[in-house]
N, C-alpha and C. Protein backbone atom coordinates (compact mmCIF):
# COMPACT_ATOMS: atom_id res chain seq x y z
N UNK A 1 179.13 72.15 80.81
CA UNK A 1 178.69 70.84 81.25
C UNK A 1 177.37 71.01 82.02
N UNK A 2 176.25 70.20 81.66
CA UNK A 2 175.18 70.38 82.15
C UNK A 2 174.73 69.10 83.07
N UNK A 3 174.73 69.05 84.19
CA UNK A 3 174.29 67.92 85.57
C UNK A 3 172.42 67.95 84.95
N UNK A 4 172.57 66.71 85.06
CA UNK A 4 170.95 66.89 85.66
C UNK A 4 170.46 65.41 86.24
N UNK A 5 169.45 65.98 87.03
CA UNK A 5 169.44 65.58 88.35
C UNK A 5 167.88 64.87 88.43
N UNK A 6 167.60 63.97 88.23
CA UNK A 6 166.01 63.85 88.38
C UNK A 6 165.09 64.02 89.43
N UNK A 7 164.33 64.57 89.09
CA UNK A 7 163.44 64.78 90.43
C UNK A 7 162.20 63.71 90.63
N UNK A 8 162.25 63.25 91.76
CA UNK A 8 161.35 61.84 92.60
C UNK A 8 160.10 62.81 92.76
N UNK A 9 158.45 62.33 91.81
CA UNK A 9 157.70 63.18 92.91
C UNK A 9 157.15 61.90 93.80
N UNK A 10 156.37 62.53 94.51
CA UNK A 10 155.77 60.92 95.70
C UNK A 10 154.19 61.82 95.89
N UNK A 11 153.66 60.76 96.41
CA UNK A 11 152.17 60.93 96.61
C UNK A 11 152.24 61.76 97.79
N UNK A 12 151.57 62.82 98.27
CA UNK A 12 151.63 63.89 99.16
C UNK A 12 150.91 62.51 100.57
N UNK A 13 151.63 62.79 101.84
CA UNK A 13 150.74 62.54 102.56
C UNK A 13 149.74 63.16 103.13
N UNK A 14 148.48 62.64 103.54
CA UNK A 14 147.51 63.13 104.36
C UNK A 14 147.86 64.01 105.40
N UNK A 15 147.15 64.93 105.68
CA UNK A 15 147.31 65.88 106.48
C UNK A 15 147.13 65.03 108.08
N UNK A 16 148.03 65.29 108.88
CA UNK A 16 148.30 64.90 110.28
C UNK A 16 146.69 65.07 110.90
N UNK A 17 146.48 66.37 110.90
CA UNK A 17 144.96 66.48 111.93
C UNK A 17 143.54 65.56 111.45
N UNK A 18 144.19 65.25 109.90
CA UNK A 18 142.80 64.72 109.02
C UNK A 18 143.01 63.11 109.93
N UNK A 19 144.27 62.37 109.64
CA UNK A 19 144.10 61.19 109.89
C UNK A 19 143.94 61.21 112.02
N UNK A 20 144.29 61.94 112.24
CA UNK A 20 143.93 61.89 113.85
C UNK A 20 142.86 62.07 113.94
N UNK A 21 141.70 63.16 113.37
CA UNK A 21 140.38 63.46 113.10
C UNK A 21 139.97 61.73 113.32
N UNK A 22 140.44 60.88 111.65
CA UNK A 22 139.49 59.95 111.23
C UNK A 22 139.82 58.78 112.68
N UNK A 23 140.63 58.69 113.45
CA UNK A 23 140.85 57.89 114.13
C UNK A 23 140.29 58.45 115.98
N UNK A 24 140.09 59.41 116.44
CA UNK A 24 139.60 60.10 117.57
C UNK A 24 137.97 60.14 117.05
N UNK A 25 137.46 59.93 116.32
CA UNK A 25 135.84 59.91 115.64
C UNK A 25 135.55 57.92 115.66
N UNK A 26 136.57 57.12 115.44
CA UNK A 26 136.41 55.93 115.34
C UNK A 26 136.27 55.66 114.29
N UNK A 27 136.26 56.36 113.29
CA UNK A 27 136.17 55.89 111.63
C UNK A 27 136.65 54.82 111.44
N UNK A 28 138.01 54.87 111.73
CA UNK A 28 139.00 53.55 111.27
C UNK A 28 138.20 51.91 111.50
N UNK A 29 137.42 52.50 112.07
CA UNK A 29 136.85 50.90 112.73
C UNK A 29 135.74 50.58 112.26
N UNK A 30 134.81 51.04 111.42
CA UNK A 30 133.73 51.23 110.21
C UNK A 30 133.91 50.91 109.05
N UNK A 31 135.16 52.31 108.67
CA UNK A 31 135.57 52.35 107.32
C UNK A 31 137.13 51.96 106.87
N UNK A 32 137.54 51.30 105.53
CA UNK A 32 138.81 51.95 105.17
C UNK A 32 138.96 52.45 104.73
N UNK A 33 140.08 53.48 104.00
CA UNK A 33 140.19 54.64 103.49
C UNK A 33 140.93 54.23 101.73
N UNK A 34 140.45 54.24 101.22
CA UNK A 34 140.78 53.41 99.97
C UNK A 34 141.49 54.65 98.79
N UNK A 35 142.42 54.84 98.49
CA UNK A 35 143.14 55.50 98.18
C UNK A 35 143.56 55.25 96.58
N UNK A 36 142.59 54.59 96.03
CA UNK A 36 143.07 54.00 94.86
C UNK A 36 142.70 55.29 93.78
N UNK A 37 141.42 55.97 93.82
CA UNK A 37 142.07 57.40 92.91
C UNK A 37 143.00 58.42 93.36
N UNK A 38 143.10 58.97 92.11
CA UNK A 38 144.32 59.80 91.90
C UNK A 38 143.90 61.11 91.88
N UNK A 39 144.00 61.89 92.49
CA UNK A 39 145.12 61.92 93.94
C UNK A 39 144.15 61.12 95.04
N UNK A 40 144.85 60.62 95.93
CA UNK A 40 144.23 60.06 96.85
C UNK A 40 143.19 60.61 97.94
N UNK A 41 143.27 62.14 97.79
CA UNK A 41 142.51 62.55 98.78
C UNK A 41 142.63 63.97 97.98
N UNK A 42 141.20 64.62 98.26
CA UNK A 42 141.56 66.34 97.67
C UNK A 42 141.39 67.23 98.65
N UNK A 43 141.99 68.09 99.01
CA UNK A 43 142.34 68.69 99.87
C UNK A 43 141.90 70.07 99.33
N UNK A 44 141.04 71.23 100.12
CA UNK A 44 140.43 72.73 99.50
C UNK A 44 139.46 73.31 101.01
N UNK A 45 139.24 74.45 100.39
CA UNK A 45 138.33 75.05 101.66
C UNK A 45 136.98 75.08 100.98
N UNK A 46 136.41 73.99 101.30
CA UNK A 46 134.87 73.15 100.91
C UNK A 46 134.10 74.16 101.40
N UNK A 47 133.92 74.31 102.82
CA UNK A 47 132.62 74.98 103.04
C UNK A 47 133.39 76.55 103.95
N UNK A 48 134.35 77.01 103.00
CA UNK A 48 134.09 78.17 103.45
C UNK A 48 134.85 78.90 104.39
N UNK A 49 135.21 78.21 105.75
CA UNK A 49 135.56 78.95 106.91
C UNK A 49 137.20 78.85 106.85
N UNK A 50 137.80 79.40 105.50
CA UNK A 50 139.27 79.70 105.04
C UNK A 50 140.74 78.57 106.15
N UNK A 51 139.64 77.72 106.73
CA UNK A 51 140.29 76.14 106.77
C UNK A 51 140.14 75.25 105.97
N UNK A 52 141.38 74.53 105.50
CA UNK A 52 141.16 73.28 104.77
C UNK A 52 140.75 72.55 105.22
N UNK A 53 139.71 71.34 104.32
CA UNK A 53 138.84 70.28 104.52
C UNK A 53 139.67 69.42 103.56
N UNK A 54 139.28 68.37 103.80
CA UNK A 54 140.04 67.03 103.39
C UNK A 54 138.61 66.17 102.71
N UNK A 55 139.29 65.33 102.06
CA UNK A 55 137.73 64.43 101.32
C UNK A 55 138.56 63.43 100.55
N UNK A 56 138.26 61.91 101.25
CA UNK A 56 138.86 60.65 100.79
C UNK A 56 137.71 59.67 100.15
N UNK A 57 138.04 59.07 99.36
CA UNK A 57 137.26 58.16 99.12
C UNK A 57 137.02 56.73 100.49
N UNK A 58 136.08 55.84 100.73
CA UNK A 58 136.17 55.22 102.00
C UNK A 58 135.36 53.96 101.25
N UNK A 59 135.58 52.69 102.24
CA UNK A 59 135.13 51.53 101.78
C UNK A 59 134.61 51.13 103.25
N UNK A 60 133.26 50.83 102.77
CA UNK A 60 132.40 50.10 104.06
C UNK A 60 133.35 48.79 104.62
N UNK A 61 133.60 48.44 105.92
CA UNK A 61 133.98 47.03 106.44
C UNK A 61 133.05 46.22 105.95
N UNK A 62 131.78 46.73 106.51
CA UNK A 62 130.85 45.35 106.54
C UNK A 62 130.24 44.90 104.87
N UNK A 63 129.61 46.11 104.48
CA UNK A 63 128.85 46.61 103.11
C UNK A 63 129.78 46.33 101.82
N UNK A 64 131.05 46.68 102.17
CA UNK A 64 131.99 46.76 101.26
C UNK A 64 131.47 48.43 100.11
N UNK A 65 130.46 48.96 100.69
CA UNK A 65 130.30 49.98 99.51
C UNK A 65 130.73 51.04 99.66
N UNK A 66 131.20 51.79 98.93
CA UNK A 66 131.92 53.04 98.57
C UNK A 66 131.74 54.41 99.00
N UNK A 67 132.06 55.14 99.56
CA UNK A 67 131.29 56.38 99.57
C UNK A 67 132.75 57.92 99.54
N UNK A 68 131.99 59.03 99.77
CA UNK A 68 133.16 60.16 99.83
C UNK A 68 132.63 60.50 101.42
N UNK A 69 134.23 60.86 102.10
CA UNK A 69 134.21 61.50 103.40
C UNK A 69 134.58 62.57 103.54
N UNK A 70 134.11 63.42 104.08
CA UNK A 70 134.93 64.83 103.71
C UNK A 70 134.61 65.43 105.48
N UNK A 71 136.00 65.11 106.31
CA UNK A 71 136.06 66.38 107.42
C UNK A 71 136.60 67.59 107.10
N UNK A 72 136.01 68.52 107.89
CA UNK A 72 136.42 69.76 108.04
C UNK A 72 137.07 70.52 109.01
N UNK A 73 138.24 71.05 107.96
CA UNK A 73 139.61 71.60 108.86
C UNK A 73 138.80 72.32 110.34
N UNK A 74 139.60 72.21 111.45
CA UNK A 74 139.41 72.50 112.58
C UNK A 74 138.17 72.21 113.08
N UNK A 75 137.33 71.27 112.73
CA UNK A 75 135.97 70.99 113.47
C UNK A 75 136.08 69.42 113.42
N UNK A 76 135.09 68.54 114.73
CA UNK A 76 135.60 67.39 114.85
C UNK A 76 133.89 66.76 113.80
N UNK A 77 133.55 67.31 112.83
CA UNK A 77 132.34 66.89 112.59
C UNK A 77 132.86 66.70 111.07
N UNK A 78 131.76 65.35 110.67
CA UNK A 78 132.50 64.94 109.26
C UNK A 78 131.17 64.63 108.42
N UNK A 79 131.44 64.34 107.15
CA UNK A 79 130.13 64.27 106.26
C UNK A 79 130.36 63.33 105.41
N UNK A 80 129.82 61.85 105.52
CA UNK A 80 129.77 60.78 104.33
C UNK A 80 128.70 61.07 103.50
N UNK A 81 128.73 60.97 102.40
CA UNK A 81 128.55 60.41 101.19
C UNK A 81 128.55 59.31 100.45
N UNK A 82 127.27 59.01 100.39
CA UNK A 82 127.71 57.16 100.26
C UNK A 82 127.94 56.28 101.10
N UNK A 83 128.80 55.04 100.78
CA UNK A 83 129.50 53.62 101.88
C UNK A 83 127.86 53.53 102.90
N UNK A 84 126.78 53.41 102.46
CA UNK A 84 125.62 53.12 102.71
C UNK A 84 124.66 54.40 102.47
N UNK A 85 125.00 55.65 102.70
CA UNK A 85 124.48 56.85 103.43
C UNK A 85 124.16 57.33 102.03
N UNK A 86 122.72 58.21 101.68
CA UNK A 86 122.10 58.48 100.12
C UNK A 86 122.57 59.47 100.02
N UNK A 87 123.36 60.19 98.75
CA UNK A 87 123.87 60.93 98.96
C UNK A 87 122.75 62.21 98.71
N UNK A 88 122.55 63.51 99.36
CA UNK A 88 121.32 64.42 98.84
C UNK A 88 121.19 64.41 97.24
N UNK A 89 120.04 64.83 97.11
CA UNK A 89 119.71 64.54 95.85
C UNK A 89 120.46 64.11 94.79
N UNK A 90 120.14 62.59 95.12
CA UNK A 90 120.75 61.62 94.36
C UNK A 90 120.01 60.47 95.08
N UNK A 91 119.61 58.96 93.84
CA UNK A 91 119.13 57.66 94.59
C UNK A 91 119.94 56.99 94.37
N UNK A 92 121.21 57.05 95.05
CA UNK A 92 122.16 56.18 95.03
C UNK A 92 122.99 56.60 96.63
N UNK A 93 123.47 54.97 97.23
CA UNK A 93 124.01 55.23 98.49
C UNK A 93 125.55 54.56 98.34
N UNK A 94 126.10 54.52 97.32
CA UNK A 94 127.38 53.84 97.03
C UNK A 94 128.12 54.54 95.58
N UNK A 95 129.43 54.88 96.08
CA UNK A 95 129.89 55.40 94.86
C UNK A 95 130.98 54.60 94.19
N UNK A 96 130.54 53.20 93.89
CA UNK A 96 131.08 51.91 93.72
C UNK A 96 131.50 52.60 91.75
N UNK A 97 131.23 53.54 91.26
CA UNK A 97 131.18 53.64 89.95
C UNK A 97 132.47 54.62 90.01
N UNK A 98 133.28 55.33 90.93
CA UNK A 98 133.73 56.55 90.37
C UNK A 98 135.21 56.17 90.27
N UNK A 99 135.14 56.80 88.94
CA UNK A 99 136.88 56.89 88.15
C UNK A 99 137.74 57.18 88.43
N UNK A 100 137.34 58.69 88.90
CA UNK A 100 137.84 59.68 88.92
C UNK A 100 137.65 60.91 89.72
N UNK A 101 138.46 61.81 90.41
CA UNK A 101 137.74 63.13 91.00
C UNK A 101 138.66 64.23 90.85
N UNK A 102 138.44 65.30 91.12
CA UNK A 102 139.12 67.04 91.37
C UNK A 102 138.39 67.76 91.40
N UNK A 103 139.44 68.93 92.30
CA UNK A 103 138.86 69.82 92.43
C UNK A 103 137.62 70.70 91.45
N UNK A 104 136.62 71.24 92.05
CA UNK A 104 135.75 72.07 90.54
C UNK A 104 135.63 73.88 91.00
N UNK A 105 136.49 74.14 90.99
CA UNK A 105 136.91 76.01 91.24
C UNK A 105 135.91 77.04 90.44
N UNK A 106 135.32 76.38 89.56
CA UNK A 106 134.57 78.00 89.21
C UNK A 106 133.31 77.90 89.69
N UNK A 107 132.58 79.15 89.42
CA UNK A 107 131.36 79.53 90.86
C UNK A 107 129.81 79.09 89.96
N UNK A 108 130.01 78.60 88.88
CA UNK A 108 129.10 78.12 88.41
C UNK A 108 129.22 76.53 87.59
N UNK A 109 127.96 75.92 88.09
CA UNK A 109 128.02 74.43 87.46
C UNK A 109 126.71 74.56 86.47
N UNK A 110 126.16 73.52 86.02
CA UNK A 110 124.80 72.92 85.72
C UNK A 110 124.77 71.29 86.00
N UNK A 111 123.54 71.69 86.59
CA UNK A 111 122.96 70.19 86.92
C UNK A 111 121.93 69.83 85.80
N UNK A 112 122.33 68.47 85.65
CA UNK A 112 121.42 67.89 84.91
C UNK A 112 120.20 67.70 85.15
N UNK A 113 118.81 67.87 84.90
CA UNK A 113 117.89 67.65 85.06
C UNK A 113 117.06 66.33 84.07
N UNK A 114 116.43 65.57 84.91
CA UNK A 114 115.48 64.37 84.03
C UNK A 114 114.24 64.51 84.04
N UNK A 115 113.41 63.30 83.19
CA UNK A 115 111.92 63.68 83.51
C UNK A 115 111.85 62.49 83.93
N UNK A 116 109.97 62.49 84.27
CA UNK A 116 109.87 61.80 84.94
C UNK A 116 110.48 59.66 84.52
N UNK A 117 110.25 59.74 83.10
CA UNK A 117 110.63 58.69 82.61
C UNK A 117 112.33 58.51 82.33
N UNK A 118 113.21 59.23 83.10
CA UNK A 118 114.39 58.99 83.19
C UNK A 118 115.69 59.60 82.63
N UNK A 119 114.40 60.56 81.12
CA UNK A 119 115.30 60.89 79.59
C UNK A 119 115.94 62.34 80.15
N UNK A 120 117.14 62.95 79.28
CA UNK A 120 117.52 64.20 79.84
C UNK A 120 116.50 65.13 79.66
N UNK A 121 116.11 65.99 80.55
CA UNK A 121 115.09 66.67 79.73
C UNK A 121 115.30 68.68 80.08
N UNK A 122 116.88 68.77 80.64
CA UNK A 122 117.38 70.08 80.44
C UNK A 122 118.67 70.23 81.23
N UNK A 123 119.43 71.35 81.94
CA UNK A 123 119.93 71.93 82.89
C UNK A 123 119.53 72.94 83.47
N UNK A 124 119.78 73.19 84.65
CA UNK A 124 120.00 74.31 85.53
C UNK A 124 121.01 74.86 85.88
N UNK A 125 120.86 76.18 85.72
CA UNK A 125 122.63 76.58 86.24
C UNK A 125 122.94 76.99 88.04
N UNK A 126 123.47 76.45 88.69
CA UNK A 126 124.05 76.18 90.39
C UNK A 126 125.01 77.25 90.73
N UNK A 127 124.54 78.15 91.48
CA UNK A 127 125.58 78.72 91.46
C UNK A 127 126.41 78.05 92.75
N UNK A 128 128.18 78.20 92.79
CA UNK A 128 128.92 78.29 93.78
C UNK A 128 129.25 78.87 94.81
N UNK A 129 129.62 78.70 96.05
CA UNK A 129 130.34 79.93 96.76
C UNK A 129 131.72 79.50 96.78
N UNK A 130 132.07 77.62 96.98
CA UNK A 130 133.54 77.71 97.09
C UNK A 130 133.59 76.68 96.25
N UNK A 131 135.24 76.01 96.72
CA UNK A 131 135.18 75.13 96.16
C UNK A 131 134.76 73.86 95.98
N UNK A 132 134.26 73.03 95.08
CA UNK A 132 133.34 71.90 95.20
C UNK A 132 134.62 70.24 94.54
N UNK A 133 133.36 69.31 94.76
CA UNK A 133 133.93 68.43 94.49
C UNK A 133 134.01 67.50 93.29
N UNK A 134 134.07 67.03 91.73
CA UNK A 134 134.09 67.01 90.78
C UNK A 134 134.31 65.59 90.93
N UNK A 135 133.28 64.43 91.14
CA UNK A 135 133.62 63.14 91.02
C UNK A 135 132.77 62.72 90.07
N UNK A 136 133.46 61.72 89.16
CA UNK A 136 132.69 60.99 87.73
C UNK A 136 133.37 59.79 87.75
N UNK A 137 132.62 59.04 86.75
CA UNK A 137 133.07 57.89 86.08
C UNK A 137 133.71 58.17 84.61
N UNK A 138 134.16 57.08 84.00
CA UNK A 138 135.61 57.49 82.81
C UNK A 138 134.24 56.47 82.40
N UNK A 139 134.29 56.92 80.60
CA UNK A 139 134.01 55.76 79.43
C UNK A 139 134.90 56.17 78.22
N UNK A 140 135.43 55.02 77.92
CA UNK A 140 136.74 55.00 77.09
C UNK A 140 137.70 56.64 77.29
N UNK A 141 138.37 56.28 78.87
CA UNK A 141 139.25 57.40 79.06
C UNK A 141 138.73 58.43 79.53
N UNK A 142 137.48 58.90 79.26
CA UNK A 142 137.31 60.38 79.39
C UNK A 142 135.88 60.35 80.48
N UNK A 143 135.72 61.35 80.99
CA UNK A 143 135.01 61.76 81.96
C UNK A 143 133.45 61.91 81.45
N UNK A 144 132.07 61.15 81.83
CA UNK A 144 131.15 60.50 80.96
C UNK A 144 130.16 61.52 81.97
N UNK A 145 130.01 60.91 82.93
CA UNK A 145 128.89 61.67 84.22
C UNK A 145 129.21 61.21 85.28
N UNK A 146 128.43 62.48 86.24
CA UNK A 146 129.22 61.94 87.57
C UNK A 146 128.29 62.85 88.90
N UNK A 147 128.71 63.76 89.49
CA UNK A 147 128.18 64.68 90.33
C UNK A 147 129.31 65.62 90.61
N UNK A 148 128.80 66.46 91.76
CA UNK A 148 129.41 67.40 92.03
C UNK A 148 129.36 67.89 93.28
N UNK A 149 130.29 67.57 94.11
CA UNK A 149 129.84 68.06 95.80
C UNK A 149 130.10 68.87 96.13
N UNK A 150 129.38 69.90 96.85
CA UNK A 150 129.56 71.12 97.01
C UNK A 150 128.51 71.44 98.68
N UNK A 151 129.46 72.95 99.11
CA UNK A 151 129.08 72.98 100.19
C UNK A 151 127.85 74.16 100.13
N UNK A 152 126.45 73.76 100.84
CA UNK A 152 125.01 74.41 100.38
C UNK A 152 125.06 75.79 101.46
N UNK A 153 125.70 76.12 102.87
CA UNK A 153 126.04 76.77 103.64
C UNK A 153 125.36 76.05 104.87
N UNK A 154 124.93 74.98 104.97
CA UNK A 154 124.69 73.88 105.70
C UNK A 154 124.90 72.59 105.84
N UNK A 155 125.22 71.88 104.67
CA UNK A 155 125.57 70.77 104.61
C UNK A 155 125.93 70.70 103.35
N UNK A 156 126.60 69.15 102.74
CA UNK A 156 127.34 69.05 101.44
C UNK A 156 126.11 68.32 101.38
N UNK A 157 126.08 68.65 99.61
CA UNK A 157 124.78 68.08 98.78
C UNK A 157 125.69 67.84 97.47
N UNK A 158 124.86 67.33 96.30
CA UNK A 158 125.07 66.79 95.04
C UNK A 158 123.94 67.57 94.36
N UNK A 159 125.14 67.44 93.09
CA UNK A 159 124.02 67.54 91.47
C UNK A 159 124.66 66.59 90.58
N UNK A 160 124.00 66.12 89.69
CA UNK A 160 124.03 65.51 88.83
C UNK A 160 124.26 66.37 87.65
N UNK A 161 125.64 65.83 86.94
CA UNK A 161 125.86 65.88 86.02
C UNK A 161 126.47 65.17 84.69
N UNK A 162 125.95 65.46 83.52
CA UNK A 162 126.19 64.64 82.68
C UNK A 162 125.32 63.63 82.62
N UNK A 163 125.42 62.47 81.56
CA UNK A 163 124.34 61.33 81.27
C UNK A 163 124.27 60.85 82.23
């Protein structure tokens, strides 16, 4: 006789120090924390110092625009992206477009490169040190272009990738 038993999964909650972080900084009172991709928050050691960092998507109060937040495990200092703020190289201050995100684990990317009139006009290959951040937009289902956040050994920056 074979039992079986289904197993419930549930959405992981946020890490305790992340949401005390976003609320001892005053975030809560700026931003909301908008949880509508999947997974709601990605959780990895971004820049390095073998603490986890946290990175939610956030919605301006006032602006209503979009951006990525990403604090870092054991430090009270945090880094938007977007929800007004440009993200580094990139001319865009809202990430009102993204589908989708995850983790991006291997130590090499390519960024897209344009010319001056807009058209693709190559790549570059980026190297990694850790892990980065893999946010795009979906066209019919699948993952079209997007960027890639990653930690520079000073601050989180972007590349562009894809159309």
């Amino acid at each position: 006789m074979f039992l079986f038993v289904p197993f419930l999964t549930f959405a992981q909650p946020m890490p305790v120090w992340f949401t005390k972080s976003f609320e001892v900084q005053k975030l809560k009172e700026k931003y909301n924390i908008d949880t509508k991709l999947k997974p709601g928050f990605l959780e990895a050691h971004f820049n390095g110092d073998r603490l986890k960092d946290v990175a939610v998507q956030v919605i301006d109060k006032k602006t209503k625009k979009k951006g990525i937040l990403v604090i870092n495990g054991g430090q009270r200092k945090y880094f938007m992206l977007g929800a007004g703020y440009k993200f580094t190289n990139e001319d865009f201050n809202d990430t009102n477009w993204l589908n989708g995100w995850e983790l991006y684990k291997k130590h090499i990317a390519y960024q897209t490169l344009f010319s001056n009139d807009g058209d693709i006009s190559g790549s570059k290959k980026v190297k990694l040190q850790h892990t980065a951040i893999n946010a795009y937009s979906l066209e019919e289902g699948e993952p079209s272009a997007g960027i890639l956040i990653y930690w520079d050994g000073k601050k989180y920056t972007s590349i562009h990738q894809g159309e």
